[in-house]
N, C-alpha and C. Protein backbone atom coordinates (compact mmCIF):
# COMPACT_ATOMS: atom_id res chain seq x y z
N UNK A 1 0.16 -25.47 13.39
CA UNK A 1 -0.04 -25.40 11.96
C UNK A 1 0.19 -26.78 11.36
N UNK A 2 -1.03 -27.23 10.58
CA UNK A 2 -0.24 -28.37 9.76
C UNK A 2 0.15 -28.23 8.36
N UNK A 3 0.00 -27.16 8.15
CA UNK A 3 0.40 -26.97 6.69
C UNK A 3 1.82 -24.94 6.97
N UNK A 4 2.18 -25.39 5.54
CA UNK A 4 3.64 -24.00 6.42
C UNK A 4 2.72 -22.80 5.34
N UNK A 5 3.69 -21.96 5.74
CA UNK A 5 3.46 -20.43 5.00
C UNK A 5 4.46 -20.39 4.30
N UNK A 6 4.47 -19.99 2.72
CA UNK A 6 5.75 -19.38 1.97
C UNK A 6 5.09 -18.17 1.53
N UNK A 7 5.05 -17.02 1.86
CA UNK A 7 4.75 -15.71 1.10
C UNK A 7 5.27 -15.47 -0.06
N UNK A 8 5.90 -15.74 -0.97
CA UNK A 8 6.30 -15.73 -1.92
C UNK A 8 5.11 -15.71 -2.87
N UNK A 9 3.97 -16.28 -2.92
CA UNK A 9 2.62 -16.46 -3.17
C UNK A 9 1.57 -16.82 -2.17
N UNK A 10 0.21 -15.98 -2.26
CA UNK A 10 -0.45 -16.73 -1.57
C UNK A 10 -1.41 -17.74 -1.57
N UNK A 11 -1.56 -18.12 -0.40
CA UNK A 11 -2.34 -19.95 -0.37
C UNK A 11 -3.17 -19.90 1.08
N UNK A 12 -3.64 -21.28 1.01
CA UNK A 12 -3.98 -21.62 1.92
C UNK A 12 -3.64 -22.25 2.93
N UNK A 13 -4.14 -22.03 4.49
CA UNK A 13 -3.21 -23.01 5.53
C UNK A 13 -4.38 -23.39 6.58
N UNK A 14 -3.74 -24.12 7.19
CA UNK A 14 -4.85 -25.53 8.16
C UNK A 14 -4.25 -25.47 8.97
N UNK A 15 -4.52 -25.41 10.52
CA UNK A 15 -4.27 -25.65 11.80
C UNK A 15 -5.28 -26.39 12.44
N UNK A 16 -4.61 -26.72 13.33
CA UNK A 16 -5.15 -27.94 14.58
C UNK A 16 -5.34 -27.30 16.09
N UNK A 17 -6.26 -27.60 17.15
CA UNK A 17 -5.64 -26.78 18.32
C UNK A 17 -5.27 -28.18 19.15
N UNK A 18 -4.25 -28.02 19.60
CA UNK A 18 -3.61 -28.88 20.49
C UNK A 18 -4.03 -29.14 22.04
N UNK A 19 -4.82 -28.08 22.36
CA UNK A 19 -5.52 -28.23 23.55
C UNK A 19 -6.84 -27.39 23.25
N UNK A 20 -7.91 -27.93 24.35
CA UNK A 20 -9.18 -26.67 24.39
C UNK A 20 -9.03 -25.28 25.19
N UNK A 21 -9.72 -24.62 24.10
CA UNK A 21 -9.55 -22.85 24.51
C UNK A 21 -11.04 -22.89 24.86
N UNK A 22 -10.63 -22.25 25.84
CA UNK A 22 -12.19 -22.07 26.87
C UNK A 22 -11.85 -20.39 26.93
N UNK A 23 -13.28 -19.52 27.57
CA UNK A 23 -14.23 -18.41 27.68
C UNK A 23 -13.44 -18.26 28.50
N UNK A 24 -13.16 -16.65 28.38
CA UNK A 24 -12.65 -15.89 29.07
C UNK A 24 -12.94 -15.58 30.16
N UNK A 25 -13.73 -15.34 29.98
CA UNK A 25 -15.22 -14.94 31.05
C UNK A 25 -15.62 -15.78 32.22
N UNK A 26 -15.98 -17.08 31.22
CA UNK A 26 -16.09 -18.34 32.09
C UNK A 26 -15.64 -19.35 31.58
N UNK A 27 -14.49 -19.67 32.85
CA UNK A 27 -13.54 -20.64 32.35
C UNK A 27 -13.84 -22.07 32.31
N UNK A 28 -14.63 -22.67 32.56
CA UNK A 28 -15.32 -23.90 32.02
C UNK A 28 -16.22 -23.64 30.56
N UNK A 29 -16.33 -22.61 30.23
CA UNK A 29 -17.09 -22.70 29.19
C UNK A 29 -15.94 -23.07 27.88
N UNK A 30 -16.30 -24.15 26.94
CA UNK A 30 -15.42 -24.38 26.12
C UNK A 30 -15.83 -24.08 24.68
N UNK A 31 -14.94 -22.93 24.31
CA UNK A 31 -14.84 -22.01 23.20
C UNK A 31 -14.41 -23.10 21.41
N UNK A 32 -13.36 -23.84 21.85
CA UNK A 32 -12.75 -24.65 20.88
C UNK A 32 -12.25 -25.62 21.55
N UNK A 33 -13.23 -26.99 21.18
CA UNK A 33 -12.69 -28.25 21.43
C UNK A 33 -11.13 -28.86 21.14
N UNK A 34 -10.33 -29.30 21.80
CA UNK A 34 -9.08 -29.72 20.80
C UNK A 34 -9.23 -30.65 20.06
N UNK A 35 -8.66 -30.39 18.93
CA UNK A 35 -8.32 -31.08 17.87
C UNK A 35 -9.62 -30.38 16.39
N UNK A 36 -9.97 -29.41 16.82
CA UNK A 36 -10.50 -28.71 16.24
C UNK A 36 -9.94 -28.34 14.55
N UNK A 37 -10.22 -28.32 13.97
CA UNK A 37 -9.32 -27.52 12.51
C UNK A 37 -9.76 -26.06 12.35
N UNK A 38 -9.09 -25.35 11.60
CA UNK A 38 -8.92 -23.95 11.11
C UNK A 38 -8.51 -24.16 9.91
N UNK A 39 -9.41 -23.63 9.04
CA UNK A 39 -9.26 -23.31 7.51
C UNK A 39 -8.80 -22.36 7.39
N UNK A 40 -8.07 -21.50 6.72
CA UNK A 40 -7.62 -19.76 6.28
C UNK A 40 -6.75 -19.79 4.87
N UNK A 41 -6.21 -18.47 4.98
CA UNK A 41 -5.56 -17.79 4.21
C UNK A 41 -4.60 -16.85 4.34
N UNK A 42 -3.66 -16.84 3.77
CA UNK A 42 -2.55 -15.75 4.06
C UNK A 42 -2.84 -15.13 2.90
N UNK A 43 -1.57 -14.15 3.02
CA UNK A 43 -1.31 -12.88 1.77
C UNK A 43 -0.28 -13.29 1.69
N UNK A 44 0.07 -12.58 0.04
CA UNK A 44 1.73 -12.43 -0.39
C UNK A 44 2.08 -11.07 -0.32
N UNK A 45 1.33 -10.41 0.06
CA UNK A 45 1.80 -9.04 0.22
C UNK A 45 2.65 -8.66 1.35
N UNK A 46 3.92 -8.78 1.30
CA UNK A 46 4.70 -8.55 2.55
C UNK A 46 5.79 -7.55 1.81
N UNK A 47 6.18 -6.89 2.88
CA UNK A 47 6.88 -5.54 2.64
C UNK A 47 8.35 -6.04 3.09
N UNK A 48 9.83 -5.43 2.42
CA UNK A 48 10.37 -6.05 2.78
C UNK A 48 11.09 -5.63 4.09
N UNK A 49 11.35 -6.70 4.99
CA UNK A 49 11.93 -6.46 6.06
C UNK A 49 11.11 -6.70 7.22
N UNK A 50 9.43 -7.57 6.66
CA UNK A 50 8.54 -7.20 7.39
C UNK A 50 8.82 -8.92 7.90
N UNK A 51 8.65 -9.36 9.00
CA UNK A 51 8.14 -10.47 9.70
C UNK A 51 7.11 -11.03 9.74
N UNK A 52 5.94 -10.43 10.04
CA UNK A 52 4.59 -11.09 9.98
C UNK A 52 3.90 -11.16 8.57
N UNK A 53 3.11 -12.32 8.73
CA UNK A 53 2.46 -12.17 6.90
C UNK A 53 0.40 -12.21 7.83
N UNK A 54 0.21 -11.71 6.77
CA UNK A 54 -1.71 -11.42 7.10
C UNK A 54 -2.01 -12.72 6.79
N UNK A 55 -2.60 -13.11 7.80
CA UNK A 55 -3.53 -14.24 7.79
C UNK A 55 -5.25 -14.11 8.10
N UNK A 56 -6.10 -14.88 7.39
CA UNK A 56 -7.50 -14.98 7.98
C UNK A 56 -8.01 -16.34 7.98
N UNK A 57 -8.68 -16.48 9.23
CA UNK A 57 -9.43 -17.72 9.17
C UNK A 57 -10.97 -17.95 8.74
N UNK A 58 -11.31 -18.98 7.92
CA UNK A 58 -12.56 -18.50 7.21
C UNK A 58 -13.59 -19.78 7.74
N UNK A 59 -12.82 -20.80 8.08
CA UNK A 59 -13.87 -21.92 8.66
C UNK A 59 -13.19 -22.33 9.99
N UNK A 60 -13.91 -23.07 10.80
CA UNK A 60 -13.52 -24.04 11.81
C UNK A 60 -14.24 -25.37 11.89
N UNK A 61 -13.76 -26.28 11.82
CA UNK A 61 -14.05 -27.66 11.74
C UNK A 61 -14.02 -28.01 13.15
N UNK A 62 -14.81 -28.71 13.98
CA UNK A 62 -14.81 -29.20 14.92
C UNK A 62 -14.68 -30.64 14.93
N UNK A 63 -14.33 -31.19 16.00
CA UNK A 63 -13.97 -32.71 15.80
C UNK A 63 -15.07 -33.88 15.76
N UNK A 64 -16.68 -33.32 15.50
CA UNK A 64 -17.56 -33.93 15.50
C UNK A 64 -17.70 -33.79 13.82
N UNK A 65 -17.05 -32.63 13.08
CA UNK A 65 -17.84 -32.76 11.77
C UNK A 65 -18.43 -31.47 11.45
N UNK A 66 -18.87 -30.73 12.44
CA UNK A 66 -19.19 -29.90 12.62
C UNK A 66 -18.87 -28.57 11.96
N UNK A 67 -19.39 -27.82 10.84
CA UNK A 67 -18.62 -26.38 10.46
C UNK A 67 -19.38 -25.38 11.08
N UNK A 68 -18.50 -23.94 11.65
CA UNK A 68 -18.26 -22.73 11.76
C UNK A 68 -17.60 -21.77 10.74
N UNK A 69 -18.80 -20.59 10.21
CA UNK A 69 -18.19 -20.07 9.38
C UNK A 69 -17.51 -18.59 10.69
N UNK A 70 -15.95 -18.63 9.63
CA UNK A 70 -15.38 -17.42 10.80
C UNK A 70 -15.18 -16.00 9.71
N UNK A 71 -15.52 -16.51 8.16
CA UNK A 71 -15.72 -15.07 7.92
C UNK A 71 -14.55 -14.71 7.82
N UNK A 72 -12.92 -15.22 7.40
CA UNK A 72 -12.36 -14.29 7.50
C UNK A 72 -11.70 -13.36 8.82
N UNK A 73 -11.89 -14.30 9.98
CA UNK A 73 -11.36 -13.96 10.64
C UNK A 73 -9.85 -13.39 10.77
N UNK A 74 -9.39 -12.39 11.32
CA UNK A 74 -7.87 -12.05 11.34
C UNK A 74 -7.05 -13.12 12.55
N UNK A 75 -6.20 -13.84 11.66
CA UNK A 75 -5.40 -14.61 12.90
C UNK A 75 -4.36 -13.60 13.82
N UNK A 76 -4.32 -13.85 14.41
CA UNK A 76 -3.55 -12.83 15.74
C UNK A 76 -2.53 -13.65 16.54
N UNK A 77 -1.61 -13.02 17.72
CA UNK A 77 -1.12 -14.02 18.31
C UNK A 77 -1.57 -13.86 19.45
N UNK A 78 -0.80 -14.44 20.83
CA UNK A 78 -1.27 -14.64 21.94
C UNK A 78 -1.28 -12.93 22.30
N UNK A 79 -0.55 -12.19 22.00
CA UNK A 79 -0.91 -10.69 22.47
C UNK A 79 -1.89 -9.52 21.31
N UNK A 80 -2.78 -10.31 20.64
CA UNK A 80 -3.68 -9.95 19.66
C UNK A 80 -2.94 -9.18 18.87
N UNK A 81 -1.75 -9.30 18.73
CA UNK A 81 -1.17 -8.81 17.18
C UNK A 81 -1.47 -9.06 16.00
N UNK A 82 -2.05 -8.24 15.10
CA UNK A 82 -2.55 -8.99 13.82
C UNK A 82 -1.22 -10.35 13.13
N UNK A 83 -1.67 -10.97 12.08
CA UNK A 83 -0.92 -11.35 12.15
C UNK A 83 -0.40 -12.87 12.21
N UNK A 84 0.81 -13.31 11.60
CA UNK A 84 1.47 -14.48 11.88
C UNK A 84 3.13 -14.60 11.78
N UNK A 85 3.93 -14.68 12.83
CA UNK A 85 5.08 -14.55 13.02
C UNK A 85 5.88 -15.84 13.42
N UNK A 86 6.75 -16.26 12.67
CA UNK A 86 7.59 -17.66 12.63
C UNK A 86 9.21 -17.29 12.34
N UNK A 87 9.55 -18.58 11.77
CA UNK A 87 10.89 -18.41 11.14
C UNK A 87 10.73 -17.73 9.71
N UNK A 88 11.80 -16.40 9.63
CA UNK A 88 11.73 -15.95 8.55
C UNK A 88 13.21 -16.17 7.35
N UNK A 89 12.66 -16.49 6.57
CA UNK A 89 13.66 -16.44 5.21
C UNK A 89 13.25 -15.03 4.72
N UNK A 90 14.72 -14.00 4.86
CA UNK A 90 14.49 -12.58 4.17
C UNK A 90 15.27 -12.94 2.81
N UNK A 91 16.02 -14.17 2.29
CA UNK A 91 16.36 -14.67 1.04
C UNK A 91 17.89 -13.70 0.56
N UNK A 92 18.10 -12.97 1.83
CA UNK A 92 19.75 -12.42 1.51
C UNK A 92 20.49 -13.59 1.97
N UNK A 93 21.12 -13.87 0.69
CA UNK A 93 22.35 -15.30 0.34
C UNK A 93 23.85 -14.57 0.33
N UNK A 94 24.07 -13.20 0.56
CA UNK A 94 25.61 -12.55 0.82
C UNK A 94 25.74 -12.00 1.54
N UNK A 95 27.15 -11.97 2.27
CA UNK A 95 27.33 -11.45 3.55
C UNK A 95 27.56 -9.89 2.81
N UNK A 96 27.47 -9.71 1.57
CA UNK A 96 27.61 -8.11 1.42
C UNK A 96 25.97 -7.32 1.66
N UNK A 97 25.20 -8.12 1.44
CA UNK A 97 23.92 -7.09 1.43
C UNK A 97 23.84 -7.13 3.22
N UNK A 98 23.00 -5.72 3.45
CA UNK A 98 22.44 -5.56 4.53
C UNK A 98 20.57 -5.99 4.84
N UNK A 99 20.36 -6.92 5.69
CA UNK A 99 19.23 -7.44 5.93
C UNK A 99 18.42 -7.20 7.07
C-alpha cells in the first residue's frame, strides 16, 4: 500500500505490486508486471468490532503507462477473503471499556 486506510471516512487508496503475479494456470504467463499501480476505494461502513474494511479496485496502471479498467474490483487477501485486514485502532482509550 502506498497510501493508509482510516475508516473513519471513506477515500481513496493506491498500491504498488512489489513483485510480478503470474497465471495460475500458466506460470510464466505474467498477470501483473511489478511495480504496477492499483487505484481503489474503501468504505466507512465498518461495524463495530469488525477488522476488515471493504475495499475495491477500479484501475490498474501498469509500468508502461498503460490503463486497465478493474471495475471495482473486490480487494481480497491471499486466502480470497473479501476484504482488507491490517493494524486496527478500535479507539477504546480505557482500561474500563470492553473491546
Amino acid at each position: 500500500m502506498l497510501s493508509g486506510i482510516n475508516s473513519d471516512l471513506p477515500g481513496t487508496i493506491v498500491a504498488q505490486t512489489r513483485q510480478t503475479v503470474y497465471a495460475t494456470n500458466e506460470p510464466g504467463a505474467v498477470v501483473i508486471p511489478q511495480g504496477a499501480r492499483l487505484i481503489g476505494r474503501y468504505s466507512a461502513d465498518v461495524a463495530y468490532g469488525q477488522s476488515r474494511v471493504l475495499a475495491a479496485w477500479d484501475e490498474l496502471i501498469l509500468p508502461n503507462g498503460s490503463r486497465i479498467s478493474l471495475r471495482g474490483m473486490s480487494a481480497a487477501d491471499g486466502q480470497g477473503q473479501s476484504g482488507m485486514e491490517d493494524q486496527v485502532d478500535t479507539h477504546c482509550r480505557t482500561q474500563n471499556l470492553k473491546c
